[in-house]
ModelCIF file with pLDDT and N, C-alpha, C, O atoms, coordinates in Angstrom:
data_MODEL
#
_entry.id   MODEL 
#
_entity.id                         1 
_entity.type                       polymer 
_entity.pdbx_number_of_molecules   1 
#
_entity_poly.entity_id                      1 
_entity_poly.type                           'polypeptide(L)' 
_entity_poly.nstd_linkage                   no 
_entity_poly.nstd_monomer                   no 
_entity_poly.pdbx_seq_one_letter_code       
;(UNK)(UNK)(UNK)(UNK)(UNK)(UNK)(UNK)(UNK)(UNK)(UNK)(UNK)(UNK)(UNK)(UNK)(UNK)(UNK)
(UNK)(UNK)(UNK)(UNK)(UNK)(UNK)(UNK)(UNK)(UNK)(UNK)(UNK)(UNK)(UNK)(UNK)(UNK)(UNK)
(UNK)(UNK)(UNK)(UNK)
;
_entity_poly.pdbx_seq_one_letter_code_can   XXXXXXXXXXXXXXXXXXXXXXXXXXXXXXXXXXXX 
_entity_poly.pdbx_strand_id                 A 
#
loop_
_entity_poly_seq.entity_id 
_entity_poly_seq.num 
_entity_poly_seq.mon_id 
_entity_poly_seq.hetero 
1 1  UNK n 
1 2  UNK n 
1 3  UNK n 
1 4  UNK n 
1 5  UNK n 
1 6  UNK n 
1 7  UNK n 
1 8  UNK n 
1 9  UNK n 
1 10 UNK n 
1 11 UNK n 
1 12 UNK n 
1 13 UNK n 
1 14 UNK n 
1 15 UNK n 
1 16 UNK n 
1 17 UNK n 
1 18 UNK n 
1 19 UNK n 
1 20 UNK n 
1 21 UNK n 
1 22 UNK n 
1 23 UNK n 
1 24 UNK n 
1 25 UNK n 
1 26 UNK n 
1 27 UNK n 
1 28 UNK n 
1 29 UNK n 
1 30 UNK n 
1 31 UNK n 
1 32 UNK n 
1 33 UNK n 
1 34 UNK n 
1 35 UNK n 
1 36 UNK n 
#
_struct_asym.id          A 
_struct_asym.entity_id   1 
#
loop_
_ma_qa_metric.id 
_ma_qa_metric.mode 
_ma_qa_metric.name 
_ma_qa_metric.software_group_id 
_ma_qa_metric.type 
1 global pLDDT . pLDDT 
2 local  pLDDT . pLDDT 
#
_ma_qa_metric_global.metric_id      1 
_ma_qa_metric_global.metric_value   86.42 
_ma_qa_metric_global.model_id       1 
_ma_qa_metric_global.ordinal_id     1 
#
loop_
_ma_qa_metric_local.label_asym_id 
_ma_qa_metric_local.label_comp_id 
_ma_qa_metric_local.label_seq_id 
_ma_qa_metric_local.metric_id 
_ma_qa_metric_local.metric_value 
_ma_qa_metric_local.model_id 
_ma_qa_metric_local.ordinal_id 
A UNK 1  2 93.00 1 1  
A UNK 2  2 93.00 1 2  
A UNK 3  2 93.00 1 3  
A UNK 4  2 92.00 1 4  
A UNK 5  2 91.00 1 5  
A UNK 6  2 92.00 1 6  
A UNK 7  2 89.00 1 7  
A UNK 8  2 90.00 1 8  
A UNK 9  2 93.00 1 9  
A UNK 10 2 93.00 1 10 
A UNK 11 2 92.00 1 11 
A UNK 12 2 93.00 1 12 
A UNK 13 2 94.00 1 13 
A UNK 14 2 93.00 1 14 
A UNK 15 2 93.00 1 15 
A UNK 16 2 93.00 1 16 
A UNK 17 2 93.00 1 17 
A UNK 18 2 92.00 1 18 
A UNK 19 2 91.00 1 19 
A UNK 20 2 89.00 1 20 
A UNK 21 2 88.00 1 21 
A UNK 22 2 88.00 1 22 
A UNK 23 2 85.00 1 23 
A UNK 24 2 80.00 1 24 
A UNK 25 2 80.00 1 25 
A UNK 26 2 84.00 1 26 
A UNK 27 2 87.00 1 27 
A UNK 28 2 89.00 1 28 
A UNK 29 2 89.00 1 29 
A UNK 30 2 88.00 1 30 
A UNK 31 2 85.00 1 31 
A UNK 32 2 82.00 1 32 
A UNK 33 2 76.00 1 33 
A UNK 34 2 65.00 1 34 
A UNK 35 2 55.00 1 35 
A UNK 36 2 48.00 1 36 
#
loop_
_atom_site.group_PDB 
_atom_site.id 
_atom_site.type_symbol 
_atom_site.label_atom_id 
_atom_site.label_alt_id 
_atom_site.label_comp_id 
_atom_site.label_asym_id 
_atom_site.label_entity_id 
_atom_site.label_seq_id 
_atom_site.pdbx_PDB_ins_code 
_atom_site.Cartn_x 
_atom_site.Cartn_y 
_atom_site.Cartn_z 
_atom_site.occupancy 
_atom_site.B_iso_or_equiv 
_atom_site.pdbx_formal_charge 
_atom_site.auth_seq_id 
_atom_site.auth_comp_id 
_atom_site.auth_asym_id 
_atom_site.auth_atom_id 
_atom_site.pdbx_PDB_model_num 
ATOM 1   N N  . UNK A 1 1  ? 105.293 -163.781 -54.759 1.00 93.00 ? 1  UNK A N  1 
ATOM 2   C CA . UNK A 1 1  ? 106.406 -164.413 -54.038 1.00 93.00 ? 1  UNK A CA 1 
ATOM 3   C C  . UNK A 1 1  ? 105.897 -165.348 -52.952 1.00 93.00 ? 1  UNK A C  1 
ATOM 4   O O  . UNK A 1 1  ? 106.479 -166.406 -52.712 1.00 93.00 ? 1  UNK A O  1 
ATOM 5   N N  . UNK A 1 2  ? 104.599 -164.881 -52.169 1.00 93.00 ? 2  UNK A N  1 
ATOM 6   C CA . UNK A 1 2  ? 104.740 -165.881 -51.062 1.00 93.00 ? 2  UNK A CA 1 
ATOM 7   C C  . UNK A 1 2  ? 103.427 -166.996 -51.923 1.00 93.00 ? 2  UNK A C  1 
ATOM 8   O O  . UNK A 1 2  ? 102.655 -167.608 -51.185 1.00 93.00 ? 2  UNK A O  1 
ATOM 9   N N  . UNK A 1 3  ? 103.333 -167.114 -53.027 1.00 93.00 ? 3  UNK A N  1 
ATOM 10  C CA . UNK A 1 3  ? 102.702 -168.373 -53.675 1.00 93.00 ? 3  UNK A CA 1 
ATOM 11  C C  . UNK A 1 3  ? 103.869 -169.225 -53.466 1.00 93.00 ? 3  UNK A C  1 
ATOM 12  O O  . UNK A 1 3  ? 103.644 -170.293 -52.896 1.00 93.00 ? 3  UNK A O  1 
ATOM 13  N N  . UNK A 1 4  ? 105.180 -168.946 -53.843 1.00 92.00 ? 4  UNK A N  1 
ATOM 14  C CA . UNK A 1 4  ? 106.239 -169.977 -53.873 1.00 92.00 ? 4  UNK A CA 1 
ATOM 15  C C  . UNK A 1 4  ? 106.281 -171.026 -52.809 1.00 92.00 ? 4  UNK A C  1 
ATOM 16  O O  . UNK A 1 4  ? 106.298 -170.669 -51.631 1.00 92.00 ? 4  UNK A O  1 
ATOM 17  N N  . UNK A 1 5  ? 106.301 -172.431 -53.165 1.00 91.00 ? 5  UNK A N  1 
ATOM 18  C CA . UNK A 1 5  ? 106.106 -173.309 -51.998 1.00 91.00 ? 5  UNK A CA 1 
ATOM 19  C C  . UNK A 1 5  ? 107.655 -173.534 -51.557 1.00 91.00 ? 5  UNK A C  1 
ATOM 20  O O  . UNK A 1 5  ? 107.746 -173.852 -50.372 1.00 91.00 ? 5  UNK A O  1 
ATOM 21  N N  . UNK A 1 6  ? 109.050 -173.427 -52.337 1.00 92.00 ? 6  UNK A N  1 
ATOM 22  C CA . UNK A 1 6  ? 109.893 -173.620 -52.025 1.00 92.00 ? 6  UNK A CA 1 
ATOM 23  C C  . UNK A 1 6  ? 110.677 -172.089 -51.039 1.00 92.00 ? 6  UNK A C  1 
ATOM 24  O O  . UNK A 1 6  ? 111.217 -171.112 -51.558 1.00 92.00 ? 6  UNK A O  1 
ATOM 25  N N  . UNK A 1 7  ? 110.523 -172.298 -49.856 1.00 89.00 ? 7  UNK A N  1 
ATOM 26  C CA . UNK A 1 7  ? 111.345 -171.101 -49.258 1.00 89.00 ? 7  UNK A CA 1 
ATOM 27  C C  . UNK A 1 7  ? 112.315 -170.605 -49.442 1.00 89.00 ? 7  UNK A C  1 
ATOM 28  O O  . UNK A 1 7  ? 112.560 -169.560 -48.840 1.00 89.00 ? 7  UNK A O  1 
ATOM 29  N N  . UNK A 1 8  ? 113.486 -171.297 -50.572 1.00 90.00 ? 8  UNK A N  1 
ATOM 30  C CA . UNK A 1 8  ? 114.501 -170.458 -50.927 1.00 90.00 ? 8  UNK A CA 1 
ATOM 31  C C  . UNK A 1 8  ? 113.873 -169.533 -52.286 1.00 90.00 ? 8  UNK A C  1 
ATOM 32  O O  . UNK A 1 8  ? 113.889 -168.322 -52.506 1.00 90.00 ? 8  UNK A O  1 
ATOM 33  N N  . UNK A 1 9  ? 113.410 -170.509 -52.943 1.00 93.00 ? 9  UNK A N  1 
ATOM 34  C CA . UNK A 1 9  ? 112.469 -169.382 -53.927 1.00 93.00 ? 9  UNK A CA 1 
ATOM 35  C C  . UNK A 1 9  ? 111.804 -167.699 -53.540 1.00 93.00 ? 9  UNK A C  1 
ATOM 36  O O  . UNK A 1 9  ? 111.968 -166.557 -53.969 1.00 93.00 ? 9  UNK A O  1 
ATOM 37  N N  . UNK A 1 10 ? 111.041 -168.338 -52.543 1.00 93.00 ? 10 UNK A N  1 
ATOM 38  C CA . UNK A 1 10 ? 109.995 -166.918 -51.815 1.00 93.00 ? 10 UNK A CA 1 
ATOM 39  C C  . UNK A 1 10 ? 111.388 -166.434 -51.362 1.00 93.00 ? 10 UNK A C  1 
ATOM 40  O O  . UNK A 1 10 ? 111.189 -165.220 -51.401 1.00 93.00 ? 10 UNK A O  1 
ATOM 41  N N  . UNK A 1 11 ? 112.359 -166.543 -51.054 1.00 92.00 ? 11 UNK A N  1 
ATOM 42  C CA . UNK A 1 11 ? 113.352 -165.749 -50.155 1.00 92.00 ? 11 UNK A CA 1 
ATOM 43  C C  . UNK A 1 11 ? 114.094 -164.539 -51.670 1.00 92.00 ? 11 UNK A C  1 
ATOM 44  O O  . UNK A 1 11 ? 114.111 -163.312 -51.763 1.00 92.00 ? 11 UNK A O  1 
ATOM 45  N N  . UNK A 1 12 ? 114.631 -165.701 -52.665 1.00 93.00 ? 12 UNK A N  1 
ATOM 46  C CA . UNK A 1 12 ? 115.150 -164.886 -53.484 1.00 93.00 ? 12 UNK A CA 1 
ATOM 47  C C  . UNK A 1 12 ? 113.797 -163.902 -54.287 1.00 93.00 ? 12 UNK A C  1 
ATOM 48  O O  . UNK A 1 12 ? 114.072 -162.921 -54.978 1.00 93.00 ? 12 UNK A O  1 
ATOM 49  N N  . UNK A 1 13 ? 112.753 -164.239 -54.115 1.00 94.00 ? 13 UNK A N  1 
ATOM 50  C CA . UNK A 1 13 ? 111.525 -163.127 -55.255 1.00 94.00 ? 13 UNK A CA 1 
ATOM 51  C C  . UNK A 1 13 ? 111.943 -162.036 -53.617 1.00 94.00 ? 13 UNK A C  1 
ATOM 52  O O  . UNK A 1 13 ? 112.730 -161.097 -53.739 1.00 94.00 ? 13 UNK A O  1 
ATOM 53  N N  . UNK A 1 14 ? 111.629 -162.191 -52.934 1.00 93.00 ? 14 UNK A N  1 
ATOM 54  C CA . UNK A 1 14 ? 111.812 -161.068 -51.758 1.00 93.00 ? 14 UNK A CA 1 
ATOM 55  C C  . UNK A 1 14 ? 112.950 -160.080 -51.657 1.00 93.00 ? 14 UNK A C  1 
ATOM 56  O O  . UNK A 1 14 ? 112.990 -158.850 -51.634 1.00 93.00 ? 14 UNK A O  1 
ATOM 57  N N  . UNK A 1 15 ? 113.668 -160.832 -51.616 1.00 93.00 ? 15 UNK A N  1 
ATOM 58  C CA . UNK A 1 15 ? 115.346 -160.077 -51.758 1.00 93.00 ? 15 UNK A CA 1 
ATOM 59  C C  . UNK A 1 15 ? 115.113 -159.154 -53.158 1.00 93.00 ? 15 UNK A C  1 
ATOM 60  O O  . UNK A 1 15 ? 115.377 -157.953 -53.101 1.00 93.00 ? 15 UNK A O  1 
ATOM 61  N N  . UNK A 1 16 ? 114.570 -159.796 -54.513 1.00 93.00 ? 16 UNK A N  1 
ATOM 62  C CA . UNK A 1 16 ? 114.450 -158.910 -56.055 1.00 93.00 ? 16 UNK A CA 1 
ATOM 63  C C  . UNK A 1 16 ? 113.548 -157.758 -55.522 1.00 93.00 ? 16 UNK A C  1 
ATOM 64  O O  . UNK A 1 16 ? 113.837 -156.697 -56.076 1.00 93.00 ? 16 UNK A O  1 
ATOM 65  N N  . UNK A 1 17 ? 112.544 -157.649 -54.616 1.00 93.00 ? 17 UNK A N  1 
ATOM 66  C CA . UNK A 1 17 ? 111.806 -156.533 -54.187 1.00 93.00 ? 17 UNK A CA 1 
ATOM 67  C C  . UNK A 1 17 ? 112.546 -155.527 -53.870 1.00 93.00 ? 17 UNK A C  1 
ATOM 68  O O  . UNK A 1 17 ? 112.884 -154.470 -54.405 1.00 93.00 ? 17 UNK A O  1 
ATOM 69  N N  . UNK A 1 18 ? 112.766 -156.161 -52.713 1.00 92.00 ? 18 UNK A N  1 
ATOM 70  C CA . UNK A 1 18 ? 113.833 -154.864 -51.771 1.00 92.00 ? 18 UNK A CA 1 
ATOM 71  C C  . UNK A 1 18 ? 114.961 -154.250 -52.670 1.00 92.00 ? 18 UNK A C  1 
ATOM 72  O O  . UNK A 1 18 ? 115.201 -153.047 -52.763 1.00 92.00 ? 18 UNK A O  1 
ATOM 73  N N  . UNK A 1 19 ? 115.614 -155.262 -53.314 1.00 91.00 ? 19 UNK A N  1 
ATOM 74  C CA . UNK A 1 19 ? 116.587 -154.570 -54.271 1.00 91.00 ? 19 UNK A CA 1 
ATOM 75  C C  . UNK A 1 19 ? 116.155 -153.192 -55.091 1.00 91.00 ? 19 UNK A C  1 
ATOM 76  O O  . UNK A 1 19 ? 116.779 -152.135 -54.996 1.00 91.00 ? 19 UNK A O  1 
ATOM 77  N N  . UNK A 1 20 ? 114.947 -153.398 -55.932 1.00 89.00 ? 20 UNK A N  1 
ATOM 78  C CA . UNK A 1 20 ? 114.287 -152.867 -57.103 1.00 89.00 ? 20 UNK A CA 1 
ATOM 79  C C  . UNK A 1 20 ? 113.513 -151.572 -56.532 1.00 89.00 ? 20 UNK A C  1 
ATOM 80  O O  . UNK A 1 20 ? 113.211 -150.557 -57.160 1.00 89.00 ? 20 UNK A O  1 
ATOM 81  N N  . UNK A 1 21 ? 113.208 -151.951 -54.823 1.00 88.00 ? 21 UNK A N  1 
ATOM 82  C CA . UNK A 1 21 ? 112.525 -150.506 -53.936 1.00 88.00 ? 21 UNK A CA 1 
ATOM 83  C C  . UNK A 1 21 ? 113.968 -149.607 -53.817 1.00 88.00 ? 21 UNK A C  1 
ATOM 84  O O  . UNK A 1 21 ? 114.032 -148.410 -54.100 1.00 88.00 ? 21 UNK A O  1 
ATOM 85  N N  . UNK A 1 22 ? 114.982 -150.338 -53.392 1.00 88.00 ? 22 UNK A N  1 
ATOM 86  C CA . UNK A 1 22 ? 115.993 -149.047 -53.191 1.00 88.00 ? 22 UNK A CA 1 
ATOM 87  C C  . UNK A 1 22 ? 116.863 -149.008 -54.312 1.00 88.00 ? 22 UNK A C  1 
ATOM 88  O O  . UNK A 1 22 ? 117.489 -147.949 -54.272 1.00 88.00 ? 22 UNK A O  1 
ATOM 89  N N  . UNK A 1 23 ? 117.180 -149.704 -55.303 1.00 85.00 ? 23 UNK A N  1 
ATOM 90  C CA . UNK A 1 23 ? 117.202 -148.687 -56.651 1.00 85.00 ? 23 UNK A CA 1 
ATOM 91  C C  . UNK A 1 23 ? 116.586 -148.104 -57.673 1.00 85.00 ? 23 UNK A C  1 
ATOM 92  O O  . UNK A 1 23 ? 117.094 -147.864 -58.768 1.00 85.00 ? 23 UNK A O  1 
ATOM 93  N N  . UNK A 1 24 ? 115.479 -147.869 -57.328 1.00 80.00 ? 24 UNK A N  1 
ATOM 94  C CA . UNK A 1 24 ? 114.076 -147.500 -57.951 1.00 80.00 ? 24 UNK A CA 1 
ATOM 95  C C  . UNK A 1 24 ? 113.512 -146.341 -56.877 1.00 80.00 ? 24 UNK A C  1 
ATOM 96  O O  . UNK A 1 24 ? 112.360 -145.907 -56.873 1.00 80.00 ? 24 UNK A O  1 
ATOM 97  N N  . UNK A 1 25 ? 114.474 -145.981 -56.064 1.00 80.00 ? 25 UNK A N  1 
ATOM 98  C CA . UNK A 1 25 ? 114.361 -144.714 -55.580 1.00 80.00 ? 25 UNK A CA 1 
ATOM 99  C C  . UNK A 1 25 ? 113.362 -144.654 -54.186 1.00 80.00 ? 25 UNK A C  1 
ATOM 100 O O  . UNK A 1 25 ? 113.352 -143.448 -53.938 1.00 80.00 ? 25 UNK A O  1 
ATOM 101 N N  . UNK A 1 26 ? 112.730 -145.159 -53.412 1.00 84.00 ? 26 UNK A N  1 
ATOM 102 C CA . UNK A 1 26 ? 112.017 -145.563 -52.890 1.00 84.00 ? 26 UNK A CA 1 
ATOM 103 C C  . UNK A 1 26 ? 112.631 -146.068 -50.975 1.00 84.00 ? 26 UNK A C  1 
ATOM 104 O O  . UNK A 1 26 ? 111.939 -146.069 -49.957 1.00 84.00 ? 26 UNK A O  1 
ATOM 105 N N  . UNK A 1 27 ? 113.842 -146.364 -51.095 1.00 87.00 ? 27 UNK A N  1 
ATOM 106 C CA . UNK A 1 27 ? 114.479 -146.855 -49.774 1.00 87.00 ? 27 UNK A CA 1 
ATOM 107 C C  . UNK A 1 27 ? 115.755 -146.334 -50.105 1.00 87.00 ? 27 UNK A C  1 
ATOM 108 O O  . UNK A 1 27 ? 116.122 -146.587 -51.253 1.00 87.00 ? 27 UNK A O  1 
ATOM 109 N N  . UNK A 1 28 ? 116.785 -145.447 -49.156 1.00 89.00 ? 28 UNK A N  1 
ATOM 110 C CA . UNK A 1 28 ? 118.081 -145.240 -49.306 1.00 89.00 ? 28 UNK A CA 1 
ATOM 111 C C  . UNK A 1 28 ? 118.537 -145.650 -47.865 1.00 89.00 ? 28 UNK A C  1 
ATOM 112 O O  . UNK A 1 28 ? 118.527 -144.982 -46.832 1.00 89.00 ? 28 UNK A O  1 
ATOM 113 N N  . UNK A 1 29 ? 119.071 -147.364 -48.166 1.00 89.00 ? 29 UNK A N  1 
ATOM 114 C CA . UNK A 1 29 ? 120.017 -147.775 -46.582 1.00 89.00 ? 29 UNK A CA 1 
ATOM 115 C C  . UNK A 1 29 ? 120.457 -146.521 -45.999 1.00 89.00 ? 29 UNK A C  1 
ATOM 116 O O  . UNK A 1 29 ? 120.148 -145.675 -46.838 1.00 89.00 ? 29 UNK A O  1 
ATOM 117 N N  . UNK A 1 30 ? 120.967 -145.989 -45.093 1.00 88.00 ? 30 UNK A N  1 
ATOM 118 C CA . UNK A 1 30 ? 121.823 -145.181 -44.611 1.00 88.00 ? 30 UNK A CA 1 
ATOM 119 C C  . UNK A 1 30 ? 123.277 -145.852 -43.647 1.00 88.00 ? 30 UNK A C  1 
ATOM 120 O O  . UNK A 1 30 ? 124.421 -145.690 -44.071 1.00 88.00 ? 30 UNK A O  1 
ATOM 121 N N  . UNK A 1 31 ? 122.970 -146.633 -42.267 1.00 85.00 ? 31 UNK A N  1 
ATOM 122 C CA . UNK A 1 31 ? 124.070 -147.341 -41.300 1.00 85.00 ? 31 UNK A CA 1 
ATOM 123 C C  . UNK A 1 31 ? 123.674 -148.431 -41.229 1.00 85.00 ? 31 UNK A C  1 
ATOM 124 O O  . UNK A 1 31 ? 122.444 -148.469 -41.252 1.00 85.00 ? 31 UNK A O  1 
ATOM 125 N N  . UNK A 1 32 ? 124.446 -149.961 -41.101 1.00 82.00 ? 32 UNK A N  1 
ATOM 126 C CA . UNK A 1 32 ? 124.296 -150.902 -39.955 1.00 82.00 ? 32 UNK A CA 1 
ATOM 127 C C  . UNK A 1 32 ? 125.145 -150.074 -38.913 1.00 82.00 ? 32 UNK A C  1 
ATOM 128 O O  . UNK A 1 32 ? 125.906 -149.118 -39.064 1.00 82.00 ? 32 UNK A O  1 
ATOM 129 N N  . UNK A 1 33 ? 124.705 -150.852 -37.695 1.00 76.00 ? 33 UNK A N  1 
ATOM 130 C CA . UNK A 1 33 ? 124.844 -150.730 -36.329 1.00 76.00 ? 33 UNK A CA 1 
ATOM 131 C C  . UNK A 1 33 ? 125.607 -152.261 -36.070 1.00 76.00 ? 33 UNK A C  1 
ATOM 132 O O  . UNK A 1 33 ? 124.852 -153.210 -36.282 1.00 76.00 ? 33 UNK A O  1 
ATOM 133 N N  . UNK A 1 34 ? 127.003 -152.616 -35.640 1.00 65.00 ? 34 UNK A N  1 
ATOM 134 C CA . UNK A 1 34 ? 127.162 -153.883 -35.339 1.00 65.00 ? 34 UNK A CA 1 
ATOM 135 C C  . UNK A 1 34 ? 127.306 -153.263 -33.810 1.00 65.00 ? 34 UNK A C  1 
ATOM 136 O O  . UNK A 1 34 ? 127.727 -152.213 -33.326 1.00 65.00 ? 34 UNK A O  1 
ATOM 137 N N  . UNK A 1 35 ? 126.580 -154.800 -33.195 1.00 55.00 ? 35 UNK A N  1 
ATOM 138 C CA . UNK A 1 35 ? 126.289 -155.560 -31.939 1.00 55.00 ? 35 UNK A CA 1 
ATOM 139 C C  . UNK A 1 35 ? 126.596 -156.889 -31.951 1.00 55.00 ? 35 UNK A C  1 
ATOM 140 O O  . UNK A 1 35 ? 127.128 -157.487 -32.887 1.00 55.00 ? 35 UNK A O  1 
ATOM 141 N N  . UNK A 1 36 ? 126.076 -157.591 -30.342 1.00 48.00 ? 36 UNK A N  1 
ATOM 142 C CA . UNK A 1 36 ? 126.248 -159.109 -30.432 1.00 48.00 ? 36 UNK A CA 1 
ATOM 143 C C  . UNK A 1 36 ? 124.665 -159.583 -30.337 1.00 48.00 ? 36 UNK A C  1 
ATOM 144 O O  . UNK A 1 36 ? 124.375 -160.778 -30.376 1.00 48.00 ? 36 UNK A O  1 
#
């Protein structure tokens, strides 16, 4: 992902990570917290 020279590219291979760690068992979100 960070070979990608276009930053929306590297952004979306990044986002497919995180996705694939927490449904692949690995990360379970639990809360956001909203603030300002």
């Amino acid at each position: 992902a960070r070979r990608h020279a276009n930053a929306a590219d590297r952004l979306n291979e990044m986002r497919s990570i995180v996705k694939d760690a927490v449904c692949s068992g690995h990360l379970l979100p639990l809360i956001h917290l909203s603030t300002v």
